[in-house]
PDB file of N, CA and C in Angstrom:
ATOM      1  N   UNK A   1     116.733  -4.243  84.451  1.00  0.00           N
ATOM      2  CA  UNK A   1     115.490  -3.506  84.574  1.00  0.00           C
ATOM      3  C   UNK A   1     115.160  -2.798  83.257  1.00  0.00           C
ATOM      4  N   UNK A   2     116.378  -2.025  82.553  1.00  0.00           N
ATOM      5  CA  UNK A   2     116.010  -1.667  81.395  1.00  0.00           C
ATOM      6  C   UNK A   2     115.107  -2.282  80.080  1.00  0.00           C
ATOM      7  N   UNK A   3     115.711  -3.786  79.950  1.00  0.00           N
ATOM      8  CA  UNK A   3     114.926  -4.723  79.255  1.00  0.00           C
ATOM      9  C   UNK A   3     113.634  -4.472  79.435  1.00  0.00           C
ATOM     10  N   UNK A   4     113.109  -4.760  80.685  1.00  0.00           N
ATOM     11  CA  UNK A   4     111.892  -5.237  80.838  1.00  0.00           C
ATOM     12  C   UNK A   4     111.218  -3.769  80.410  1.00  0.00           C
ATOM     13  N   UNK A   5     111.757  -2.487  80.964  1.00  0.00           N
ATOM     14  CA  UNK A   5     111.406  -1.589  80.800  1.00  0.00           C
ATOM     15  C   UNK A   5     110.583  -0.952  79.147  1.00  0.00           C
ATOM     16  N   UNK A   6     111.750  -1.537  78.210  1.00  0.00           N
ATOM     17  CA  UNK A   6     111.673  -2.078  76.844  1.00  0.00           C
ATOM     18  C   UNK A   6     110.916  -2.713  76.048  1.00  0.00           C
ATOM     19  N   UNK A   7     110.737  -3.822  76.932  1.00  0.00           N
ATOM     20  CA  UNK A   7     109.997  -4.954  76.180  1.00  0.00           C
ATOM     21  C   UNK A   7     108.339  -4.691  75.857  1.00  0.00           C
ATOM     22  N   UNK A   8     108.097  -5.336  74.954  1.00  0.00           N
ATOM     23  CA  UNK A   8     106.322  -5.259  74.371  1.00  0.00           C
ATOM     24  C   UNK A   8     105.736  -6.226  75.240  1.00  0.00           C
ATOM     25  N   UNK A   9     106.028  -7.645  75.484  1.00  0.00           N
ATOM     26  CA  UNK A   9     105.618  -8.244  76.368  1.00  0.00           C
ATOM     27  C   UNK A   9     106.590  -8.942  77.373  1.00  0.00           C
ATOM     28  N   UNK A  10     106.041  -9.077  78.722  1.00  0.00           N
ATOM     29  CA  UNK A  10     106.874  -9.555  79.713  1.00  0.00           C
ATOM     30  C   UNK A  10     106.380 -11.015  80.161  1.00  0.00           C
ATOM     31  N   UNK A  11     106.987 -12.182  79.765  1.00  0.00           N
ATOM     32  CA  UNK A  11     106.718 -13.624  81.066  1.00  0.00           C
ATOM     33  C   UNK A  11     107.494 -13.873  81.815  1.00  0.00           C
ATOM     34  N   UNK A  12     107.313 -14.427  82.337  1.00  0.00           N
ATOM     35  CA  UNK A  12     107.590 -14.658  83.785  1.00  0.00           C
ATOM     36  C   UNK A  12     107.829 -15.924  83.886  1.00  0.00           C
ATOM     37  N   UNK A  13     108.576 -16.541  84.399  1.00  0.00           N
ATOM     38  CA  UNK A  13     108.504 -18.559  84.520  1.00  0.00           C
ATOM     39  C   UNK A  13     109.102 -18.486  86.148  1.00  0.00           C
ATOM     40  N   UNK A  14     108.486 -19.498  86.797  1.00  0.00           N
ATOM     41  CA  UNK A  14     108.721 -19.435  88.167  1.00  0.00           C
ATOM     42  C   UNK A  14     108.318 -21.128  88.905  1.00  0.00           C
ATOM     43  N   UNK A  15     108.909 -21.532  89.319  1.00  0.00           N
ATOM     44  CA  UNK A  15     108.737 -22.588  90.436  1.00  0.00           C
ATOM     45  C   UNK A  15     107.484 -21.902  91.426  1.00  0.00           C
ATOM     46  N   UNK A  16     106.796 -23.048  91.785  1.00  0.00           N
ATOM     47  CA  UNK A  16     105.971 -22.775  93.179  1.00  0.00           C
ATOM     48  C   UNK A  16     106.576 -23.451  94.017  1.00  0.00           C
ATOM     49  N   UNK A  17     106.477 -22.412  94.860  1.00  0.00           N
ATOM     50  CA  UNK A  17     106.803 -22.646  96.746  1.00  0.00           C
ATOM     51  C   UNK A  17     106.021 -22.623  97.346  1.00  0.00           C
ATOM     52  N   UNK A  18     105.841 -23.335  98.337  1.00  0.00           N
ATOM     53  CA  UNK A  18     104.103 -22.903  99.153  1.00  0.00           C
ATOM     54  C   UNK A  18     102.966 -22.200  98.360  1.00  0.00           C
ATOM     55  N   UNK A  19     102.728 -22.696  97.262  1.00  0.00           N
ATOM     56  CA  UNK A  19     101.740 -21.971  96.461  1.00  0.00           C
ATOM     57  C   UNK A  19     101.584 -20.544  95.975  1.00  0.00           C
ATOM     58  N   UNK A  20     103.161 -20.374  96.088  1.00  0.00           N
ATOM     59  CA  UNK A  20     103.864 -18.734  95.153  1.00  0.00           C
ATOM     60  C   UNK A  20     104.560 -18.864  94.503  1.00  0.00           C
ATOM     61  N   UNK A  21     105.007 -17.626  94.143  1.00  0.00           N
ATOM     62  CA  UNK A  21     106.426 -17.626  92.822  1.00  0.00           C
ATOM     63  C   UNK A  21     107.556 -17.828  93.886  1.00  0.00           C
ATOM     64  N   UNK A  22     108.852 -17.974  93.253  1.00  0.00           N
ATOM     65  CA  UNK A  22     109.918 -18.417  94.081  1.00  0.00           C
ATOM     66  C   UNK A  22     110.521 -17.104  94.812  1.00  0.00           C
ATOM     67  N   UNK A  23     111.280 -17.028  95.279  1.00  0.00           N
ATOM     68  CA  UNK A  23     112.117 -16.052  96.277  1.00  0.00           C
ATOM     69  C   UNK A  23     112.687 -14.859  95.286  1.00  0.00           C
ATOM     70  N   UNK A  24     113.333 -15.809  94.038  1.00  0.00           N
ATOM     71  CA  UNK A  24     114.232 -15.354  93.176  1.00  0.00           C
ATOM     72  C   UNK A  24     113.193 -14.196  92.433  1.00  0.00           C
ATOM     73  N   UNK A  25     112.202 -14.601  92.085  1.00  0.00           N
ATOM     74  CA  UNK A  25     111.384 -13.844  90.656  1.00  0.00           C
ATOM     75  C   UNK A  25     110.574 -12.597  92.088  1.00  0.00           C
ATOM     76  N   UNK A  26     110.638 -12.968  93.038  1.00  0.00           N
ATOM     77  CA  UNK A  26     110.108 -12.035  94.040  1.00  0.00           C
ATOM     78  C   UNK A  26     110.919 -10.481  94.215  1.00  0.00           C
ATOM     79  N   UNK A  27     112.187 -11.424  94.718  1.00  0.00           N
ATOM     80  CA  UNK A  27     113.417 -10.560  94.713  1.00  0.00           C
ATOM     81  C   UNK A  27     113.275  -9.416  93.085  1.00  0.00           C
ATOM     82  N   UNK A  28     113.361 -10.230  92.120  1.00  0.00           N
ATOM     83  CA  UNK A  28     113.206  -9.187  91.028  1.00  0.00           C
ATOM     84  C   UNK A  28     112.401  -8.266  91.139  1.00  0.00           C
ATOM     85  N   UNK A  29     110.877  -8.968  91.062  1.00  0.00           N
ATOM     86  CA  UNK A  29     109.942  -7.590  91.178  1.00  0.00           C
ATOM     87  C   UNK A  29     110.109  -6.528  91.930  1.00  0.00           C
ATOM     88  N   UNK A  30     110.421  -6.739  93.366  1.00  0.00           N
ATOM     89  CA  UNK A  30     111.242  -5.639  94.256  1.00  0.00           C
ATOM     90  C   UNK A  30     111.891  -4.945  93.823  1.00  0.00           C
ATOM     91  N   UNK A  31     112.971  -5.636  92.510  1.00  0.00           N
ATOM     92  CA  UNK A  31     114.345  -4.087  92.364  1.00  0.00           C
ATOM     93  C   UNK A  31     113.529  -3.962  91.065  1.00  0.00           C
ATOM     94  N   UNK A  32     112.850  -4.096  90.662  1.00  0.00           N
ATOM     95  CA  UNK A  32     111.721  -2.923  89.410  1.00  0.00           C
ATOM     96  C   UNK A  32     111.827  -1.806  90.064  1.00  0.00           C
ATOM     97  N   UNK A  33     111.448  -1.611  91.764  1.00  0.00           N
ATOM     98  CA  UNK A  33     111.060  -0.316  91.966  1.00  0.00           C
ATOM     99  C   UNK A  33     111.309   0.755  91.226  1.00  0.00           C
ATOM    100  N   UNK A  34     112.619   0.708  91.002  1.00  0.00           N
ATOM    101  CA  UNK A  34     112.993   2.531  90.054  1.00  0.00           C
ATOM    102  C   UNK A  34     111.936   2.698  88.736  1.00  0.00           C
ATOM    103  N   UNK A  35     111.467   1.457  88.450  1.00  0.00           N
ATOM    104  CA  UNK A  35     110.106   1.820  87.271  1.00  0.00           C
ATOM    105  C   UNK A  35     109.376   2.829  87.382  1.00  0.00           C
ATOM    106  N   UNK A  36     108.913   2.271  88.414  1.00  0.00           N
ATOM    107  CA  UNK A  36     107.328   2.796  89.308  1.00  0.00           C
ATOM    108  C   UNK A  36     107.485   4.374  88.562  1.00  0.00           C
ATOM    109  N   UNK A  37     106.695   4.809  88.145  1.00  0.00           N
ATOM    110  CA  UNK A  37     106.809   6.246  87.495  1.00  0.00           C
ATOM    111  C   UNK A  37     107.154   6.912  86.235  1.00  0.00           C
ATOM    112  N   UNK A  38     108.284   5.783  86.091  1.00  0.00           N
ATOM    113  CA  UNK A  38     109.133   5.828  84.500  1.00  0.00           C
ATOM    114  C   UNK A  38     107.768   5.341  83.347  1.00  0.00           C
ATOM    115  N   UNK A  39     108.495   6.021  82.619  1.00  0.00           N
ATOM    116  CA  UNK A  39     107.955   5.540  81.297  1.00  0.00           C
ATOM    117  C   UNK A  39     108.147   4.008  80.703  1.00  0.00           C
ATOM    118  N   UNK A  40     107.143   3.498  80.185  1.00  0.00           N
ATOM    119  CA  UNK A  40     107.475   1.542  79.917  1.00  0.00           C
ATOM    120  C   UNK A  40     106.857   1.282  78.784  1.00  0.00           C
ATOM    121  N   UNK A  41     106.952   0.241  78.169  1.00  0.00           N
ATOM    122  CA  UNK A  41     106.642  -0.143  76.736  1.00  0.00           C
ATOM    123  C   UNK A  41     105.767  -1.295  77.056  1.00  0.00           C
ATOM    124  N   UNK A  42     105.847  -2.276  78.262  1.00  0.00           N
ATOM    125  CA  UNK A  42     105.264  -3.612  77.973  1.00  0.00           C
ATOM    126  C   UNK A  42     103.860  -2.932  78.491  1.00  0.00           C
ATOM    127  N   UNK A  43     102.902  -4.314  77.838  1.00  0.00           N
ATOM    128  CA  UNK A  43     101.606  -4.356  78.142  1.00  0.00           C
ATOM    129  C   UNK A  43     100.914  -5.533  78.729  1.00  0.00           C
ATOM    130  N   UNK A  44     101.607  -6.322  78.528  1.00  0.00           N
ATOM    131  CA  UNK A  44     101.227  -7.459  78.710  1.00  0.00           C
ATOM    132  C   UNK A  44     101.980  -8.588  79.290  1.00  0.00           C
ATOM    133  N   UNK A  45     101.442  -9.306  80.444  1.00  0.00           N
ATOM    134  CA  UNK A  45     102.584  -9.625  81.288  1.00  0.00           C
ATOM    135  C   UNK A  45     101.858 -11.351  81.490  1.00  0.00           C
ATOM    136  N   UNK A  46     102.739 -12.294  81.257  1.00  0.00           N
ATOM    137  CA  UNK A  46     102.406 -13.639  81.221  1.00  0.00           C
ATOM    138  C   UNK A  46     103.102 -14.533  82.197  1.00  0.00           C
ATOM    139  N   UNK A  47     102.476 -15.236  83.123  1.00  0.00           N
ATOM    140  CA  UNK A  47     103.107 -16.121  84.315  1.00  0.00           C
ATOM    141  C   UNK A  47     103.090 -17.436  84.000  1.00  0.00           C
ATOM    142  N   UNK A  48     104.146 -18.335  83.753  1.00  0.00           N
ATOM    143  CA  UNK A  48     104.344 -19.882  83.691  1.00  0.00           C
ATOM    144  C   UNK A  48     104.842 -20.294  85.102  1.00  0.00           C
ATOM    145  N   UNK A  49     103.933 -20.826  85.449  1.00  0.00           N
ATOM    146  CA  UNK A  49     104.953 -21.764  86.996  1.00  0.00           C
ATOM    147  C   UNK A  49     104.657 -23.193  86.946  1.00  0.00           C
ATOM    148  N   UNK A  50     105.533 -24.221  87.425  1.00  0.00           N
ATOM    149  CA  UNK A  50     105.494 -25.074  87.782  1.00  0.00           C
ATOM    150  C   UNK A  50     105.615 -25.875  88.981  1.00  0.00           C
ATOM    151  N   UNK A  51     104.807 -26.746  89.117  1.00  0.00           N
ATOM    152  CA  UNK A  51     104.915 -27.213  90.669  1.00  0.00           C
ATOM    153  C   UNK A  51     104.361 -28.521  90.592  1.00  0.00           C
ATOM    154  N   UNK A  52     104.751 -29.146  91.667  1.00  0.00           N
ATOM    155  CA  UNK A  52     104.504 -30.613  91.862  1.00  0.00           C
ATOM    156  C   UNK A  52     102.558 -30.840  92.228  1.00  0.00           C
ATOM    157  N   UNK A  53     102.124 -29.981  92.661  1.00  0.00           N
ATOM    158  CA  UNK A  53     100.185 -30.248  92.575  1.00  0.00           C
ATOM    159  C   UNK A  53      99.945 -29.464  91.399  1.00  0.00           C
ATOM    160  N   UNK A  54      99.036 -30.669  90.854  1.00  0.00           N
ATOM    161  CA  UNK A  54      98.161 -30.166  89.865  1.00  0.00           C
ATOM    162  C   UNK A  54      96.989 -29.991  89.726  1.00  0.00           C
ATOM    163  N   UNK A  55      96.691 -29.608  90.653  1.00  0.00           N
ATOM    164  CA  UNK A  55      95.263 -29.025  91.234  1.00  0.00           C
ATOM    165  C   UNK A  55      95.244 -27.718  90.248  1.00  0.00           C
ATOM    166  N   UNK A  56      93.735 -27.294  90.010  1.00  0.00           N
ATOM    167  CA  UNK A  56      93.488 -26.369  89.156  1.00  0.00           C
ATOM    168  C   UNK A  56      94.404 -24.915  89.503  1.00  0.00           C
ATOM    169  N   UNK A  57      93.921 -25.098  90.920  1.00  0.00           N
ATOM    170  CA  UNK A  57      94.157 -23.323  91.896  1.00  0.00           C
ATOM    171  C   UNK A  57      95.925 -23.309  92.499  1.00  0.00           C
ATOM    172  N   UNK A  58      96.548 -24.381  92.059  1.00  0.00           N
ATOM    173  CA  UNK A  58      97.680 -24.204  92.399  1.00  0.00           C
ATOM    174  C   UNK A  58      98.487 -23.297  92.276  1.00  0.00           C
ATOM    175  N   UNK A  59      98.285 -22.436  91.444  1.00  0.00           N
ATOM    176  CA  UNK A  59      99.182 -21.129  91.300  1.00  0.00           C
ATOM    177  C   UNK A  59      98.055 -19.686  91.007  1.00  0.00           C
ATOM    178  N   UNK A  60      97.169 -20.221  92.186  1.00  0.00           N
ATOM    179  CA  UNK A  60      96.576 -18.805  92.483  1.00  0.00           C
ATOM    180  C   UNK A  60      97.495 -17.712  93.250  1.00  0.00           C
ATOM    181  N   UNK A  61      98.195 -17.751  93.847  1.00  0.00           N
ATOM    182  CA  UNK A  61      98.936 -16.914  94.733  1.00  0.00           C
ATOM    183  C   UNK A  61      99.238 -16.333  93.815  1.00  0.00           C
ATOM    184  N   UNK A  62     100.188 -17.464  93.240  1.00  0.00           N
ATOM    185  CA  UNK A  62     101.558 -16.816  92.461  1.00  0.00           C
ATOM    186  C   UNK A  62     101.172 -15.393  91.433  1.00  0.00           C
ATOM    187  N   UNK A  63      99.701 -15.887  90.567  1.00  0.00           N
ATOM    188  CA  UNK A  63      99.022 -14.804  89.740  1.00  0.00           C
ATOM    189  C   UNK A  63      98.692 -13.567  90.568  1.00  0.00           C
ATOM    190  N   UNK A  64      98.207 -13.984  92.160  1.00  0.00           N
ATOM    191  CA  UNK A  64      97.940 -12.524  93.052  1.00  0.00           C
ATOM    192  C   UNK A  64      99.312 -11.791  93.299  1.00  0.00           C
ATOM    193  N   UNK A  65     100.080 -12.434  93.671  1.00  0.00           N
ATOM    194  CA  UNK A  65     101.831 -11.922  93.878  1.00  0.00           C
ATOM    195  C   UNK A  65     101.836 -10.980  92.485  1.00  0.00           C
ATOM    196  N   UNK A  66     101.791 -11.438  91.237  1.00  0.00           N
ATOM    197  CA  UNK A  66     102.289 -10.895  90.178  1.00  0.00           C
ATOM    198  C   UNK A  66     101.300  -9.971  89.915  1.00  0.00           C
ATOM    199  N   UNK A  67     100.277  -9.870  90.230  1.00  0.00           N
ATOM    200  CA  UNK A  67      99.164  -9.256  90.173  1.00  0.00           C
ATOM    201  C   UNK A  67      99.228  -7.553  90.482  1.00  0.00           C
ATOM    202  N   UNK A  68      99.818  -7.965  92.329  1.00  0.00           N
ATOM    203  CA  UNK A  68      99.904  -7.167  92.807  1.00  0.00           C
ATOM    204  C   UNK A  68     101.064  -6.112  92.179  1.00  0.00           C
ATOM    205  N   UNK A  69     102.088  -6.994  91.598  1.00  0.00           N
ATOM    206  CA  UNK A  69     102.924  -5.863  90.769  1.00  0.00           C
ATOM    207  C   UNK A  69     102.482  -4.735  89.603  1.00  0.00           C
ATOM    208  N   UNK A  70     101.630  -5.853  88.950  1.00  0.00           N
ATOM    209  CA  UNK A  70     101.216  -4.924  87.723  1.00  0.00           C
ATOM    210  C   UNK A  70     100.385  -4.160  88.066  1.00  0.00           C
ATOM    211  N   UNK A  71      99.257  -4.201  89.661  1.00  0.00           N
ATOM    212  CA  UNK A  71      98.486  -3.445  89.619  1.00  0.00           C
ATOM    213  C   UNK A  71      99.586  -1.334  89.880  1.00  0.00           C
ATOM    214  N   UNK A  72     100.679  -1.812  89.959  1.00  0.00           N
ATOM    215  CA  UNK A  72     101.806  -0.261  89.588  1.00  0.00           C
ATOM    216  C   UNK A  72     102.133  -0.086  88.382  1.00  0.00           C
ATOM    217  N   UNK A  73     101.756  -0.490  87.901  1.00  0.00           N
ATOM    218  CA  UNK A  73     101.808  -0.337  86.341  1.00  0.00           C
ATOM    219  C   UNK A  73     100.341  -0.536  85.090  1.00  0.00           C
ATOM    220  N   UNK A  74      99.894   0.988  85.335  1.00  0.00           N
ATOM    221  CA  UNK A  74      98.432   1.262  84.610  1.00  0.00           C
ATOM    222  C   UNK A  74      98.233   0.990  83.638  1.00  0.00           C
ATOM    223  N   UNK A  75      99.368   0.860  82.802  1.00  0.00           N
ATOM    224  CA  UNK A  75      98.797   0.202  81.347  1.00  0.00           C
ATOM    225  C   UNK A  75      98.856  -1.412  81.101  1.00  0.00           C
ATOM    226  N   UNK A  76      99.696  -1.963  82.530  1.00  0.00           N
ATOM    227  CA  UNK A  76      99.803  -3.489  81.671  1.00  0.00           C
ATOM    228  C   UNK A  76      98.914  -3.768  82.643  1.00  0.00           C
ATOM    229  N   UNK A  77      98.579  -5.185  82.355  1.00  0.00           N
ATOM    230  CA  UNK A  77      97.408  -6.295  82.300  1.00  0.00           C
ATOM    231  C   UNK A  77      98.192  -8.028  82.427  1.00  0.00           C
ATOM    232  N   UNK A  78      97.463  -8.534  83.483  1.00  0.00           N
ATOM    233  CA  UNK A  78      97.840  -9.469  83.198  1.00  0.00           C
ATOM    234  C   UNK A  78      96.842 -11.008  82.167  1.00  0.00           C
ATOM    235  N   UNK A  79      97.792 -10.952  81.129  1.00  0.00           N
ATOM    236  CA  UNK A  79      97.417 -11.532  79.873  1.00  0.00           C
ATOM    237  C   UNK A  79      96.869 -13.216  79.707  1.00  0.00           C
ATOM    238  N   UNK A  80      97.897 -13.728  80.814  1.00  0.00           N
ATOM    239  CA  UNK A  80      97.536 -15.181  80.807  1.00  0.00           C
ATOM    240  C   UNK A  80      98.599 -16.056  81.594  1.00  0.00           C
ATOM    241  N   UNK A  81      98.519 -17.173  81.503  1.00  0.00           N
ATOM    242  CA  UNK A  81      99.738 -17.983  81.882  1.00  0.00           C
ATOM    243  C   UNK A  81      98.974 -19.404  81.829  1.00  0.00           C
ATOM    244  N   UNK A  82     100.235 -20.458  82.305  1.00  0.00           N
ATOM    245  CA  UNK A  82      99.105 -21.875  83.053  1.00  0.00           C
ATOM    246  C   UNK A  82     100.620 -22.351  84.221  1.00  0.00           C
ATOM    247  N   UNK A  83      99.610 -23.058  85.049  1.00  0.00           N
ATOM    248  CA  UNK A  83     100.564 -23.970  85.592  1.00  0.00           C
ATOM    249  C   UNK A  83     101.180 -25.093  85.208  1.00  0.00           C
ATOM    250  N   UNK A  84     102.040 -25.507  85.288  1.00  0.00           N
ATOM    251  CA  UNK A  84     102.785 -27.405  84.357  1.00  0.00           C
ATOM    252  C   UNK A  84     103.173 -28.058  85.837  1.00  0.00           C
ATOM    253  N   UNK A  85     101.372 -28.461  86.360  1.00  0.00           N
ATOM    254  CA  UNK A  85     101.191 -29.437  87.518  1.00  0.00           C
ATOM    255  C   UNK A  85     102.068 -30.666  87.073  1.00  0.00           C
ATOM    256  N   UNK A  86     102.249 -31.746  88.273  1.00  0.00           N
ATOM    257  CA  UNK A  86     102.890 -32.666  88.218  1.00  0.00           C
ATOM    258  C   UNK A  86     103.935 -33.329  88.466  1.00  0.00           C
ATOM    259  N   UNK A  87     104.890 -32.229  88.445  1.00  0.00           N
ATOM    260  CA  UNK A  87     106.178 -31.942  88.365  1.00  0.00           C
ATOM    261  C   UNK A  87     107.274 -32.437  89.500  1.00  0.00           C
ATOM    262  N   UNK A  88     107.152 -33.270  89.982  1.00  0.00           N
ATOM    263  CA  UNK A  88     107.775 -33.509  91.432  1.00  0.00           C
ATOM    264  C   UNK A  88     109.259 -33.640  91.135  1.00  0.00           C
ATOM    265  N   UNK A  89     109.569 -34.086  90.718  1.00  0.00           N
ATOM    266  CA  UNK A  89     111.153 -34.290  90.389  1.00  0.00           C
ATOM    267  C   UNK A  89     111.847 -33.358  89.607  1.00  0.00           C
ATOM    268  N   UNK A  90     113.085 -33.254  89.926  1.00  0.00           N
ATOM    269  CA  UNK A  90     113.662 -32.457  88.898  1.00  0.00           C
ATOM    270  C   UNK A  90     114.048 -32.791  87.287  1.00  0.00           C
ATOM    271  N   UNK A  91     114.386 -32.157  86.245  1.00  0.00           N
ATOM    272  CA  UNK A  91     114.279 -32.872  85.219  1.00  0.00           C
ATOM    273  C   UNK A  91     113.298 -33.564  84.653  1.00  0.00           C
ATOM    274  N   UNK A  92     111.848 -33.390  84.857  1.00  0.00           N
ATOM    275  CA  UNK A  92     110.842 -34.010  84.082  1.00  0.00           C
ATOM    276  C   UNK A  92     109.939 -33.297  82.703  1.00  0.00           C
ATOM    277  N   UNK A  93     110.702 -32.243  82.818  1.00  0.00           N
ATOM    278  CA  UNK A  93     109.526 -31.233  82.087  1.00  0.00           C
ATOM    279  C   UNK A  93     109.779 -31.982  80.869  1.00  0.00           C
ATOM    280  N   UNK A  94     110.808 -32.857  80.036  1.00  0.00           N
ATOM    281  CA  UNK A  94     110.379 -33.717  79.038  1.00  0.00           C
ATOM    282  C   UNK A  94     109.831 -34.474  78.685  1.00  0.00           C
ATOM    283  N   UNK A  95     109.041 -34.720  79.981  1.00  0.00           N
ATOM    284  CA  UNK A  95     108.142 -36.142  80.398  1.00  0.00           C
ATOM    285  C   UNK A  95     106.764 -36.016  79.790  1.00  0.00           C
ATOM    286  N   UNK A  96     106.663 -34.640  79.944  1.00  0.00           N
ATOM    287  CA  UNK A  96     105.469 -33.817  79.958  1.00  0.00           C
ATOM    288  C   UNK A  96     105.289 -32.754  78.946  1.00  0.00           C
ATOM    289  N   UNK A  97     104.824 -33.850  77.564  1.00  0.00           N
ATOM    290  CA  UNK A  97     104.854 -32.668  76.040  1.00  0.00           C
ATOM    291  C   UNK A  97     104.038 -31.903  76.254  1.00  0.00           C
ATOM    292  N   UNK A  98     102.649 -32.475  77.062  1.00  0.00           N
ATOM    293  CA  UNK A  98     101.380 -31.429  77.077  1.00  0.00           C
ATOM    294  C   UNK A  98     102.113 -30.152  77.137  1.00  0.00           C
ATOM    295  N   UNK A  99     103.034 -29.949  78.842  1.00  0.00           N
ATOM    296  CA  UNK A  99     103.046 -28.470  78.783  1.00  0.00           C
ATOM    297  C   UNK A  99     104.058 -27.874  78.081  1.00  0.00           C
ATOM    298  N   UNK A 100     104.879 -28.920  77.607  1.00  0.00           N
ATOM    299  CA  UNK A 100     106.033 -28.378  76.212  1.00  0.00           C
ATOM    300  C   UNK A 100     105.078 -27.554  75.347  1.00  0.00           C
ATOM    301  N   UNK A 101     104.131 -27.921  75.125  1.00  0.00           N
ATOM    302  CA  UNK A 101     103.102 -28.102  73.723  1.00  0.00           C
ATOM    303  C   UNK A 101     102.586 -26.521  73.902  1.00  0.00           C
ATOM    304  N   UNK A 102     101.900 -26.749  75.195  1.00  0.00           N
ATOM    305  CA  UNK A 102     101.066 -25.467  75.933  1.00  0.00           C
ATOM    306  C   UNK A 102     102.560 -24.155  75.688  1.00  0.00           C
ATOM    307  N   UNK A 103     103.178 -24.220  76.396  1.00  0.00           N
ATOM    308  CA  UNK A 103     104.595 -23.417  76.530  1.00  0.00           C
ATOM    309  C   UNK A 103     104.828 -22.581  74.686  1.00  0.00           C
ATOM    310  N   UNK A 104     104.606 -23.589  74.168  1.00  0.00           N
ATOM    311  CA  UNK A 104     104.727 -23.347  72.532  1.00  0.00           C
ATOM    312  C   UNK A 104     103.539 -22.621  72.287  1.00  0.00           C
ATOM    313  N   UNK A 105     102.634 -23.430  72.451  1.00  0.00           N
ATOM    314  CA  UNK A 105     101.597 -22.634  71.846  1.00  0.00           C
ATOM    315  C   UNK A 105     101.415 -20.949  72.489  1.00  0.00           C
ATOM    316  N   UNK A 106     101.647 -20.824  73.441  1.00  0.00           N
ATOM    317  CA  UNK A 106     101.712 -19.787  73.804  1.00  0.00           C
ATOM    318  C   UNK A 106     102.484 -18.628  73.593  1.00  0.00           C
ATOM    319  N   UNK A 107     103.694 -19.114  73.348  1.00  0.00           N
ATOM    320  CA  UNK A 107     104.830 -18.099  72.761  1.00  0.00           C
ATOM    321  C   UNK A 107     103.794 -18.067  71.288  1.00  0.00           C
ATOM    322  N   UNK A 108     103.531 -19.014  70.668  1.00  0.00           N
ATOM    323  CA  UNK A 108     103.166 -18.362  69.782  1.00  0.00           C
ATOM    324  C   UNK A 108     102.038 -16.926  69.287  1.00  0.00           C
ATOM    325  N   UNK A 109     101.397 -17.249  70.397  1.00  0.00           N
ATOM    326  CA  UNK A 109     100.237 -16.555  70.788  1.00  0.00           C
ATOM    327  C   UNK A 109     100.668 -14.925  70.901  1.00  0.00           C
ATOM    328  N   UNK A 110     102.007 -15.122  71.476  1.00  0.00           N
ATOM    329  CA  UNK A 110     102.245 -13.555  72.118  1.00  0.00           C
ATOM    330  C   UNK A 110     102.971 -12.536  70.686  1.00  0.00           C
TER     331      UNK A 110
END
């Protein structure tokens, strides 16, 4: 928790499940609680998920889920992200430079 507490910017990378973030990155946001109040450094908070539809809105949830976190935290914002549709199998994300490419370009960005 301290890290994040720390950090200038926060992403996030997450599998979709039923059109959310996974159990695991859920579970996290939950034990943030002791934040809530504390003093924090990040501002800016970025969501990567991947999932097997690549439909535009596929990881609308997941952005409302994460959404709903930052809306406890007044100074950050959520900054951006994309989904890396397609994905059905495990082990493919090499298949798929686009979102290697995207993934890059974005770190660079931040």
């Amino acid at each position: 928790i301290k890290k994040v507490q720390e950090a200038d910017v926060v992403v996030f990378a997450s599998p979709i499940y039923y059109y959310d973030i996974c159990g695991q990155l859920k579970t996290f946001l939950d034990r943030t609680n002791p934040l809530y109040g504390q003093p924090y450094r990040f501002r800016d908070i970025y969501l990567i998920t991947v999932s097997a539809d690549d439909a535009p809105d596929t990881a609308k949830r997941a952005v409302s889920t994460l959404d709903g976190w930052i809306c406890c935290f007044d100074k950050a914002r959520y900054a951006g992200g994309f989904n890396a549709g397609g994905m059905s199998e495990a082990n493919v994300a090499g298949t798929h430079p686009e979102w290697m490419q995207k993934a890059y370009e974005l770190g660079k960005s931040i």
